[in-house]
Protein backbone atom coordinates (compact mmCIF):
# COMPACT_ATOMS: atom_id res chain seq x y z
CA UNK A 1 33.64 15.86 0.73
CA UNK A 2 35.62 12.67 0.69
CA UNK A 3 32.24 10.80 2.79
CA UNK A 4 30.25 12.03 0.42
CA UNK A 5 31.97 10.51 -2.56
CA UNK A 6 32.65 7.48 -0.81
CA UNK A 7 28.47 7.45 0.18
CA UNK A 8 27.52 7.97 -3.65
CA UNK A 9 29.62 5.03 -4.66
CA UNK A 10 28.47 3.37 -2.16
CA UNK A 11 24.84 4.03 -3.21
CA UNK A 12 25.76 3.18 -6.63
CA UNK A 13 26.46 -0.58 -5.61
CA UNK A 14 23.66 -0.82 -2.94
CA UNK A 15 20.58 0.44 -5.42
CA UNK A 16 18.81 -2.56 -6.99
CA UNK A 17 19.82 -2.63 -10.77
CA UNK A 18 16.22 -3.48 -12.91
CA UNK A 19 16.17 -6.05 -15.56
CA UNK A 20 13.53 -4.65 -17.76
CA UNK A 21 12.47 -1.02 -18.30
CA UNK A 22 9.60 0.67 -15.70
CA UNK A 23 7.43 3.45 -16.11
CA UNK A 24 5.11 5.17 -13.86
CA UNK A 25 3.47 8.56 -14.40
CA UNK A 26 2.68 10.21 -10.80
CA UNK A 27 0.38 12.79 -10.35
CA UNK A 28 -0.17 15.07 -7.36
CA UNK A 29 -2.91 17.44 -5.32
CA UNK A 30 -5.58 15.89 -7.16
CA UNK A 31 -8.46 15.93 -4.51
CA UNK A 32 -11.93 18.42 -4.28
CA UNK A 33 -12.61 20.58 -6.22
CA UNK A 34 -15.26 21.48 -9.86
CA UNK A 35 -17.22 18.74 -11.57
CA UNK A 36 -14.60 19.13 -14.49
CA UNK A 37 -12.02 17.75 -12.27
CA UNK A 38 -13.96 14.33 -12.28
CA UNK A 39 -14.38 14.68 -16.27
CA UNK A 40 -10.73 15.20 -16.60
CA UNK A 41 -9.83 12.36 -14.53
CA UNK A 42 -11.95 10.24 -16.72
CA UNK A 43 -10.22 11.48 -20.18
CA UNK A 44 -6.87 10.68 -18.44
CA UNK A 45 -7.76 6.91 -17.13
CA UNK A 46 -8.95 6.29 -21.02
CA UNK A 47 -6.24 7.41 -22.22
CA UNK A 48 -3.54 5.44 -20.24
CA UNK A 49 -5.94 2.62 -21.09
CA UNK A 50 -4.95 2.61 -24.85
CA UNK A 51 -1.79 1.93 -23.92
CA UNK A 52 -0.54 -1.33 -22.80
CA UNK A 53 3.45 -2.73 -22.09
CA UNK A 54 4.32 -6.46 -23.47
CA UNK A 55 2.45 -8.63 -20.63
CA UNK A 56 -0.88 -6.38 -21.70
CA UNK A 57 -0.54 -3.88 -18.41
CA UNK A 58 -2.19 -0.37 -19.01
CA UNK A 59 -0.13 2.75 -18.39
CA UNK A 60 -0.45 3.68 -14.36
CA UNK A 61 -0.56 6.98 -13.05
CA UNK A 62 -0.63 7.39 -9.80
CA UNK A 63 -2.61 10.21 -8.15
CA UNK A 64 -1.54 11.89 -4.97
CA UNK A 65 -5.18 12.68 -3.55
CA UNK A 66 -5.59 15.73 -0.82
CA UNK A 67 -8.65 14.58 1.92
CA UNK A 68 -10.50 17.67 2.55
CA UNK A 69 -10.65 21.39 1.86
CA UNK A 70 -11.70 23.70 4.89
CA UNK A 71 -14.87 25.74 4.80
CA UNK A 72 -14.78 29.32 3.67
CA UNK A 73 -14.63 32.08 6.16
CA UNK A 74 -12.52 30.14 8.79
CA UNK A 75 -9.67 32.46 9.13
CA UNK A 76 -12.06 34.94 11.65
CA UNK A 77 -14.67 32.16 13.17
CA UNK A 78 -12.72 28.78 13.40
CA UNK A 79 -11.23 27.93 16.15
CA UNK A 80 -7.45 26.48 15.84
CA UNK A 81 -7.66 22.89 15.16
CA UNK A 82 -11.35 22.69 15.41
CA UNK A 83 -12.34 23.68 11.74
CA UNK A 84 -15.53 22.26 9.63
CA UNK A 85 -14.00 20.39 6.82
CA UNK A 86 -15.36 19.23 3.09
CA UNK A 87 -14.44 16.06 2.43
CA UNK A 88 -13.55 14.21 -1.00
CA UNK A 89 -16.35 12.04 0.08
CA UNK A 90 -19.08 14.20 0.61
CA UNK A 91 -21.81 14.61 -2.37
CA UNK A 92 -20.58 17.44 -3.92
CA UNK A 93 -16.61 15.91 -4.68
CA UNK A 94 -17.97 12.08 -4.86
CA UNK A 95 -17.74 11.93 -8.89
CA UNK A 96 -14.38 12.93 -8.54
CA UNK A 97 -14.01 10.32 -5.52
CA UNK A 98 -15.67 7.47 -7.60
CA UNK A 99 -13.31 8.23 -10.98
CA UNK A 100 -10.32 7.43 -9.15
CA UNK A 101 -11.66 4.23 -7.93
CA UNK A 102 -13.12 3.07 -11.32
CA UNK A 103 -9.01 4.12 -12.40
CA UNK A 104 -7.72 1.71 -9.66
CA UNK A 105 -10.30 -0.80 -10.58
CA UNK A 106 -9.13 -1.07 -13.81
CA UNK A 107 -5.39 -0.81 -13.36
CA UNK A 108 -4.70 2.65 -14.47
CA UNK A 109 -4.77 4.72 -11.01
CA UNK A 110 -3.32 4.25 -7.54
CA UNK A 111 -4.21 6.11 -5.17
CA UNK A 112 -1.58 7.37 -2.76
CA UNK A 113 -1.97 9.66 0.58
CA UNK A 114 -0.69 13.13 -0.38
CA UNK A 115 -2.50 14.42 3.16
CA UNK A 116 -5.02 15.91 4.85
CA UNK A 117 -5.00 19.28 3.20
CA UNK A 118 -1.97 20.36 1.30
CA UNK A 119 -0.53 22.79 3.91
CA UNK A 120 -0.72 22.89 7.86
CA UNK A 121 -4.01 25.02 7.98
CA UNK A 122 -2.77 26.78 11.34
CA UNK A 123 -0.20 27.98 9.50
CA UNK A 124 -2.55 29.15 6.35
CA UNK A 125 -4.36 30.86 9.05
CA UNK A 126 -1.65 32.41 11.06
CA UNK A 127 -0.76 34.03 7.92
CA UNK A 128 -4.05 35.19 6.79
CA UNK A 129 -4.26 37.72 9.88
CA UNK A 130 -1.81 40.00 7.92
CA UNK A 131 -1.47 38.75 4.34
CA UNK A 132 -4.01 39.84 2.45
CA UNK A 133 -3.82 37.41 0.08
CA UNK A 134 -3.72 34.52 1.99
CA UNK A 135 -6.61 36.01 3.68
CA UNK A 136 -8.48 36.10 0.22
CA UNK A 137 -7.27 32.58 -0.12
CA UNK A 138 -9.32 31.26 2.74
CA UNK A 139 -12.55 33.36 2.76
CA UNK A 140 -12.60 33.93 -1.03
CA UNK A 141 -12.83 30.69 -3.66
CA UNK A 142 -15.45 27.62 -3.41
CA UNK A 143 -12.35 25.22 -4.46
CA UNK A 144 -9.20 26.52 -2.95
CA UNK A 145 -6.33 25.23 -5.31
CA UNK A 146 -3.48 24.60 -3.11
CA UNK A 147 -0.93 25.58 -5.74
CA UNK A 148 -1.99 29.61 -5.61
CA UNK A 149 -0.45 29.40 -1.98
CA UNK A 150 3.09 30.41 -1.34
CA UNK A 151 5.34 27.27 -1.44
CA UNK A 152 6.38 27.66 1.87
CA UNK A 153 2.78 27.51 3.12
CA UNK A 154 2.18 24.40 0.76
CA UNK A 155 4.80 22.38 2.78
CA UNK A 156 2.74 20.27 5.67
CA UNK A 157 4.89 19.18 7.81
CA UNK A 158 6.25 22.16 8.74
CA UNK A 159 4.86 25.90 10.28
CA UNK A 160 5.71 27.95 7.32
CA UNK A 161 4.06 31.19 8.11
CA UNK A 162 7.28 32.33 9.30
CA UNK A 163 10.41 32.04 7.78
CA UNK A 164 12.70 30.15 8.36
CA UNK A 165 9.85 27.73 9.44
CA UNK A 166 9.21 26.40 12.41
CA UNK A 167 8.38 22.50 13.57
CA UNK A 168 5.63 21.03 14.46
CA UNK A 169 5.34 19.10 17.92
CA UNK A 170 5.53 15.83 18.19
CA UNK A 171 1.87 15.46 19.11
CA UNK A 172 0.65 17.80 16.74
CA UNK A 173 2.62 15.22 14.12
CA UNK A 174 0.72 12.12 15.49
CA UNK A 175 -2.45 13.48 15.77
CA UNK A 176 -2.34 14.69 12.03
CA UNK A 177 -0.94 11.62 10.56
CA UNK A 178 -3.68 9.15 12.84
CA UNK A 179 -6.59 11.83 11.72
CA UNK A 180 -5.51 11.68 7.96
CA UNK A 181 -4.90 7.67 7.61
CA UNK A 182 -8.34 6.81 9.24
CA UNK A 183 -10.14 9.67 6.90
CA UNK A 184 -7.90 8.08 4.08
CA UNK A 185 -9.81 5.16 5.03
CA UNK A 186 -12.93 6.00 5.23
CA UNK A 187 -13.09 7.84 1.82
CA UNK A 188 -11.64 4.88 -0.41
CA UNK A 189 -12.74 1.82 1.67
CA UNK A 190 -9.11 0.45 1.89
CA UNK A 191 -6.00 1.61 4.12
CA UNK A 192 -3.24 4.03 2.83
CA UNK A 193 -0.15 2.16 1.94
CA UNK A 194 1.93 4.65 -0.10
CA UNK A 195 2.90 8.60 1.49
CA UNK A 196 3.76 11.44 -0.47
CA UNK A 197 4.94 14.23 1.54
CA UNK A 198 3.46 18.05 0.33
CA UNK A 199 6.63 19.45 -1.64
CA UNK A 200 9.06 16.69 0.02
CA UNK A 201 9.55 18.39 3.44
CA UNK A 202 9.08 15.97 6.51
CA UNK A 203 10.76 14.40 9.31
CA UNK A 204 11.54 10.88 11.66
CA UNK A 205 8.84 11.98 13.64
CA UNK A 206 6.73 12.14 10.09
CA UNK A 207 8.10 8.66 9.22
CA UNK A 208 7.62 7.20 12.08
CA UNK A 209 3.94 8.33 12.46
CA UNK A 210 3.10 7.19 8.80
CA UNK A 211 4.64 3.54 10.02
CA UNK A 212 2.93 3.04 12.56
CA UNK A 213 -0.31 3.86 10.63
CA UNK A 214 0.21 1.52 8.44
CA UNK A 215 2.11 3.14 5.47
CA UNK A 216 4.55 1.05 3.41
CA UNK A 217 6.13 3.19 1.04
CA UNK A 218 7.33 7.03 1.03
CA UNK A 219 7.59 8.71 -2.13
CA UNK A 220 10.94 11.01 -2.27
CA UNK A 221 12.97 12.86 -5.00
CA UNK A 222 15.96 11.37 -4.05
CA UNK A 223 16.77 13.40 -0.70
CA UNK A 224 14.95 14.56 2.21
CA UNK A 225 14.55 18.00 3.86
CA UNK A 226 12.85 19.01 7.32
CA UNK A 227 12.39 22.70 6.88
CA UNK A 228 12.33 26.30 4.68
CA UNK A 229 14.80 28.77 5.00
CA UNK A 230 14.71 32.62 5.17
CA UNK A 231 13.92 32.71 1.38
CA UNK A 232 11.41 29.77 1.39
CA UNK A 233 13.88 27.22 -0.17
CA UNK A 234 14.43 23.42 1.30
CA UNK A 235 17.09 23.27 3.45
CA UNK A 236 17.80 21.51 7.17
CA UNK A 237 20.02 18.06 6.86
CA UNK A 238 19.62 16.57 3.48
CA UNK A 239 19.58 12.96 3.28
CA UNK A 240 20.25 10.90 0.28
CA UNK A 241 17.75 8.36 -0.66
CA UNK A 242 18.10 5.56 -2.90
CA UNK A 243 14.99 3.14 -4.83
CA UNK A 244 14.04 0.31 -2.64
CA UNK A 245 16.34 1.82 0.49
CA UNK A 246 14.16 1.00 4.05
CA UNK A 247 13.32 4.21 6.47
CA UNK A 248 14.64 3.21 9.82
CA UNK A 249 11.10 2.86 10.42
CA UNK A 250 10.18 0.59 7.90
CA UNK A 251 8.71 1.97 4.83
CA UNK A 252 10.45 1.39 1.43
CA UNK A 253 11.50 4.92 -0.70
CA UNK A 254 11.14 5.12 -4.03
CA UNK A 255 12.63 7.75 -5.89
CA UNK A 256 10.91 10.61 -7.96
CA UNK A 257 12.96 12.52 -9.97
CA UNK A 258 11.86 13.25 -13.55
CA UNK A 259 9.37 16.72 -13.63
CA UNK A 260 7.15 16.60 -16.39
CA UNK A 261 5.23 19.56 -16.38
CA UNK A 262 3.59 20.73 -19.48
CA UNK A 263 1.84 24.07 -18.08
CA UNK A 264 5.31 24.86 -17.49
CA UNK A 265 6.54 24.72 -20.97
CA UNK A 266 7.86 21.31 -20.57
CA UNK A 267 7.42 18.79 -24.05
CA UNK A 268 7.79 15.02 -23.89
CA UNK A 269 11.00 15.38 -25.67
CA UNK A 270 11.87 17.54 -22.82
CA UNK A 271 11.41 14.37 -20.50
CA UNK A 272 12.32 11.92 -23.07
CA UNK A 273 15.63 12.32 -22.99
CA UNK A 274 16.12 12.14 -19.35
CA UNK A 275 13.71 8.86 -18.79
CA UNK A 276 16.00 7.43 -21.09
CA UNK A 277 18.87 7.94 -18.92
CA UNK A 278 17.07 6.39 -15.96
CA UNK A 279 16.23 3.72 -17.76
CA UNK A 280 19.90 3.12 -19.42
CA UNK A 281 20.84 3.17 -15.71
CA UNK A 282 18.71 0.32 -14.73
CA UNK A 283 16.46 2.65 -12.40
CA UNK A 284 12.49 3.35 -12.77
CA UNK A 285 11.76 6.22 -14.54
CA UNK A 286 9.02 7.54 -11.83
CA UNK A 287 7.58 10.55 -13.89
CA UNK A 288 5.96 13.89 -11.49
CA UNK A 289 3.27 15.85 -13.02
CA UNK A 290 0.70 17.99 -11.26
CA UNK A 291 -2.72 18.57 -11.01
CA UNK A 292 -2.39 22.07 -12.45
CA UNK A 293 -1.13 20.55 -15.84
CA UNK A 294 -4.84 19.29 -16.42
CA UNK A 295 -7.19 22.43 -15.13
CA UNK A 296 -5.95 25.14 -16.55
CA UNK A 297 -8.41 25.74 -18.98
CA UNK A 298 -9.54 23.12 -22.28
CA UNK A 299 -6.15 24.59 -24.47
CA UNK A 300 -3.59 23.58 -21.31
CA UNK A 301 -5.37 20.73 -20.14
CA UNK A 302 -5.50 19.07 -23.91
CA UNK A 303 -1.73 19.99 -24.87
CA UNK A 304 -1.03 18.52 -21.26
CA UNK A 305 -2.95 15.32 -22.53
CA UNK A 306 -1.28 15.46 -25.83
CA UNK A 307 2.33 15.91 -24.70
CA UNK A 308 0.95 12.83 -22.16
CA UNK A 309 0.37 10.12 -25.36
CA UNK A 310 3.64 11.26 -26.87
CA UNK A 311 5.61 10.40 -24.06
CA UNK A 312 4.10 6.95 -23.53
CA UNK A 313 4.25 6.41 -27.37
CA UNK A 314 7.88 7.32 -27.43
CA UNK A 315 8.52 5.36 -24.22
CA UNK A 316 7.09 1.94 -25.90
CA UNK A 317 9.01 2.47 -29.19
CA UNK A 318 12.22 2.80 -27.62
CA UNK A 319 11.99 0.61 -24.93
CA UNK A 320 10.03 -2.59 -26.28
CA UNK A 321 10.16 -4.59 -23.11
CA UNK A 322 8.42 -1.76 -21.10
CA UNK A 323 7.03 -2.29 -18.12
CA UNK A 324 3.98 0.12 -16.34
CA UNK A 325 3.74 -1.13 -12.44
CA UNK A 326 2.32 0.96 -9.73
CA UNK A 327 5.03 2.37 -7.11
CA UNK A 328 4.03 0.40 -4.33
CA UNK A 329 3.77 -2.67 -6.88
CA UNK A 330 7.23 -1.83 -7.94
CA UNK A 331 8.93 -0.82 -4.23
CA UNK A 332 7.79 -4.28 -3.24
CA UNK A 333 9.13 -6.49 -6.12
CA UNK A 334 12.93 -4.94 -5.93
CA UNK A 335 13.18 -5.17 -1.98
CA UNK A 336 12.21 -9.28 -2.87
CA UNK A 337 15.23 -11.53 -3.78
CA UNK A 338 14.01 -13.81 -5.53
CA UNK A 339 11.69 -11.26 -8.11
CA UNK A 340 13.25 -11.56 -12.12
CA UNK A 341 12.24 -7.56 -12.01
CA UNK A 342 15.50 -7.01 -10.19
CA UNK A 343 18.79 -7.85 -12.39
CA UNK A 344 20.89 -11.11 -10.83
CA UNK A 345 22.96 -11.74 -14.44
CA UNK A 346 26.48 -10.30 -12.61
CA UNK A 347 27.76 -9.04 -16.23
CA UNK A 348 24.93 -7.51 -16.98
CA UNK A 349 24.65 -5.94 -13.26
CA UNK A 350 28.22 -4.80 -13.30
CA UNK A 351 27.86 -3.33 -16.63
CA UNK A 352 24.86 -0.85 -15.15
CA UNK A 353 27.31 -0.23 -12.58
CA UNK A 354 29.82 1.37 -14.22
CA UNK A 355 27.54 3.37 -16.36
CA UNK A 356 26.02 4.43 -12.98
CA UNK A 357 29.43 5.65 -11.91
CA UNK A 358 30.46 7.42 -15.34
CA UNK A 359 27.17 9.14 -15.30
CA UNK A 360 27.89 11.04 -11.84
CA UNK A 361 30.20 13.64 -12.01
CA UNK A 362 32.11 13.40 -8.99
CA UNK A 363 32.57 9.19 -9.61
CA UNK A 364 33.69 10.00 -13.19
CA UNK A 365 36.48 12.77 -11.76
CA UNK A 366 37.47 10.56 -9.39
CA UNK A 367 37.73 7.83 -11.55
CA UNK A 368 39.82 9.65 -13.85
CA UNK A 369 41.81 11.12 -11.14
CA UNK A 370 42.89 8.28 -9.82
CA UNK A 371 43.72 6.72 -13.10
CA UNK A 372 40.97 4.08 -12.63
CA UNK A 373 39.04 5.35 -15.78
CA UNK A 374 41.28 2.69 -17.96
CA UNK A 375 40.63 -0.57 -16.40
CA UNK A 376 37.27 0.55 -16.05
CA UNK A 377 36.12 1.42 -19.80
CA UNK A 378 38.48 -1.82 -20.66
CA UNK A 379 35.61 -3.96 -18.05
CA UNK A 380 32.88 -2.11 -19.68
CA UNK A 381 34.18 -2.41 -23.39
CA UNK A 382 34.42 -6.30 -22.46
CA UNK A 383 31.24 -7.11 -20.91
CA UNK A 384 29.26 -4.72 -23.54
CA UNK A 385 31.30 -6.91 -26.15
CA UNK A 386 29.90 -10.22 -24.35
CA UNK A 387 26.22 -9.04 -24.04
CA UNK A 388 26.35 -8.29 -28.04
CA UNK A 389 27.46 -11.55 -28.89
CA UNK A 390 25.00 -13.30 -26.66
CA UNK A 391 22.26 -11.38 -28.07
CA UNK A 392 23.68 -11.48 -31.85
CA UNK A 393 24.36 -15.72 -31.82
CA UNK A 394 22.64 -17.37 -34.18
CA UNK A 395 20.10 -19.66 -33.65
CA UNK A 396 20.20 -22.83 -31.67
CA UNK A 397 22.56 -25.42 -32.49
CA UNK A 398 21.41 -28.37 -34.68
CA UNK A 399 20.60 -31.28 -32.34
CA UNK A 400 22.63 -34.54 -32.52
CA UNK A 401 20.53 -37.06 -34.67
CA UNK A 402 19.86 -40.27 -32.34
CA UNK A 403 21.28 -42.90 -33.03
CA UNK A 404 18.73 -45.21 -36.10
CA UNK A 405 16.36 -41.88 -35.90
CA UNK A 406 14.53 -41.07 -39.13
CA UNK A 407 16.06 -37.53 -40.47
CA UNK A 408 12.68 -36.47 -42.13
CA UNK A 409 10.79 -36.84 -38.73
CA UNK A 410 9.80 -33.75 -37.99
């Protein structure tokens, strides 16, 4: 218990502290599927396009794009690891293809590497043999949506037809990561550099595969789990992740950790209020949505949109120096030391600090445990004072006439 607290302090000193306000909206599963998709895609990239932060940067949203969806039928006639795929590239998914890279062309997308399929499809198939509704899942709908599928057969990284799950080999690992970077590749013309991991379950041997493939940056919520338990829930060794911390491997997290999910009843003022605590704690505020929030039928998918504008609307007014940056724009410029993104004023720094450690609960009770509270809110109250009066002075002071220089000059 006593590691831990020490680790969370610990983390609270070590994360970069931002200068200026970020925003990213991040967007998952988005891959084949109806013309509509494409049409949708299109309504979102104009409408992060009206909006713009104070160096004239549209809104980004960033989409986590699945490769491929398997064939109908396969569950009976395809052989394990040997099953006809559609890709995002072929004719009948290439508007949808082509609207993501008009988005990134203009500013508004990136496109990240969410994987191959959204599930390990031996797994989907080991299950459809006695679940009859997996088995509908396979043989049944044009455009499988990943999201009808039991969450613990959504995870990829992991044998979830049995629970607790199971892990993959080693080999199996490699092979998938190697297949789904060079199809990554050959769909959008450019290499993968930023990994999202199906509902945030993976592993070193994960990490280490993505590396070596050429992946820079691993989207997380914060923590990392390798498996499901016996009721389908994360579990395994958690690991604490911070923004900007390196894998062992290489690859620089960043840190998801604000659900936005309309569908779900969720309202931007729902989401407001906790962006503005990431922000007022000098982190990114790196916003999830799904997918599902936009295809749900015209009265979801326009309330989705809706709630959408608020939140960005809201975001600017409160927050005038705003920033929108892509993740793997953003996980770049903190890890530099030398970027004016990252905070070096050591007042200012110091003052994040401390709100950092009276925002979580265990710092605070130790803090006022130990009787360290005091001297504490007395370095906050001080430094707070400082950063008032800097910003309140008045304007500059009048310059010293030279000496025989006319006073009317202007």
């Amino acid at each position: 218990m006593l590691f831990s607290i020490l680790e969370s302090l610990g983390g609270v000193f070590r994360e970069p502290v931002l200068s200026v306000p970020v925003l990213i909206i991040e967007s998952d599963d988005w891959g084949p599927g109806p013309a509509c998709h494409a049409e949708t895609l299109d309504r979102l990239r104009r409408v992060l396009e009206r909006h713009r932060d104070t160096a004239g940067r549209s809104a980004v949203m960033t989409l986590g794009v699945v490769l491929s969806v398997p064939e109908k039928g396969n569950a009976d006639t395809a052989e394990r690891g040997a099953w006809p795929r559609r890709w995002l590239s072929d004719h009948e998914f290439r508007k949808i293809r082509d609207i993501m890279l008009l988005g990134r062309h203009d500013g508004v997308f990136d496109v990240h590497l969410h994987g191959m399929e959204h599930c390990w499809l031996p797994a989907v198939f080991k299950a459809a043999e006695t679940d009859e509704h997996i088995r509908r899942w396979v043989q049944g709908d044009d455009f499988p949506l990943w999201e009808t599928l039991p969450p613990a057969l959504q995870s990829r990284w992991v044998d979830g037809s049995l629970l607790p799950s199971r892990p993959l080999g080693e080999t199996e690992i490699r092979t998938a990561v190697a297949e789904e970077t060079e199809a990554f590749q050959r769909i959008f013309g450019f290499r993968a550099q930023v990994a999202v991991p199906p509902t945030f379950i993976w592993n070193d041997v994960v990490e280490r595969a993505w590396a070596e493939a050429g992946i820079k940056v691993i989207v997380t919520p914060g923590r990392r789990h390798e498996m499901r338990d016996a009721r389908g829930h994360p579990a395994g060794p958690e690991k604490v992740i911070l923004n900007g911390q390196k894998s062992p491997f290489g690859p620089i997290y960043m840190v998801r950790d604000l659900y936005f999910e309309p569908a779900r009843g969720h309202s931007w003022t729902f989401v407001f209020e906790a962006l503005k605590t990431r922000l007022n704690l000098g982190r990114p505020a790196l916003v999830e949505t799904h997918r599902f929030n936009f295809i749900q039928g015209e009265a979801t998918a326009e309330k989705a949109i809706q709630e959408l504008e608020h939140l960005l609307d809201a975001a600017q007014k409160a927050f005038p120096e705003l920033r929108f940056l892509s993740t793997q724009e953003l996980a770049f410029r903190i890890r530099s030391k030398h970027d004016d993104l990252v905070e070096r004023n050591l007042g200012r720094k110091l003052s994040v600090i401390l709100r950092r450690i009276w925002h979580d609960r265990r710092l605070r009770a130790l803090a006022c445990l130990t009787g360290l509270v005091v001297p504490g809110y007395l370095l906050y109250a001080a430094l707070e004072a400082l950063r008032f009066i800097k910003k309140n002075r008045g304007g500059p002071r009048p310059r010293k006439r030279a000496q025989g220089e006319n006073p009317c000059r202007l």
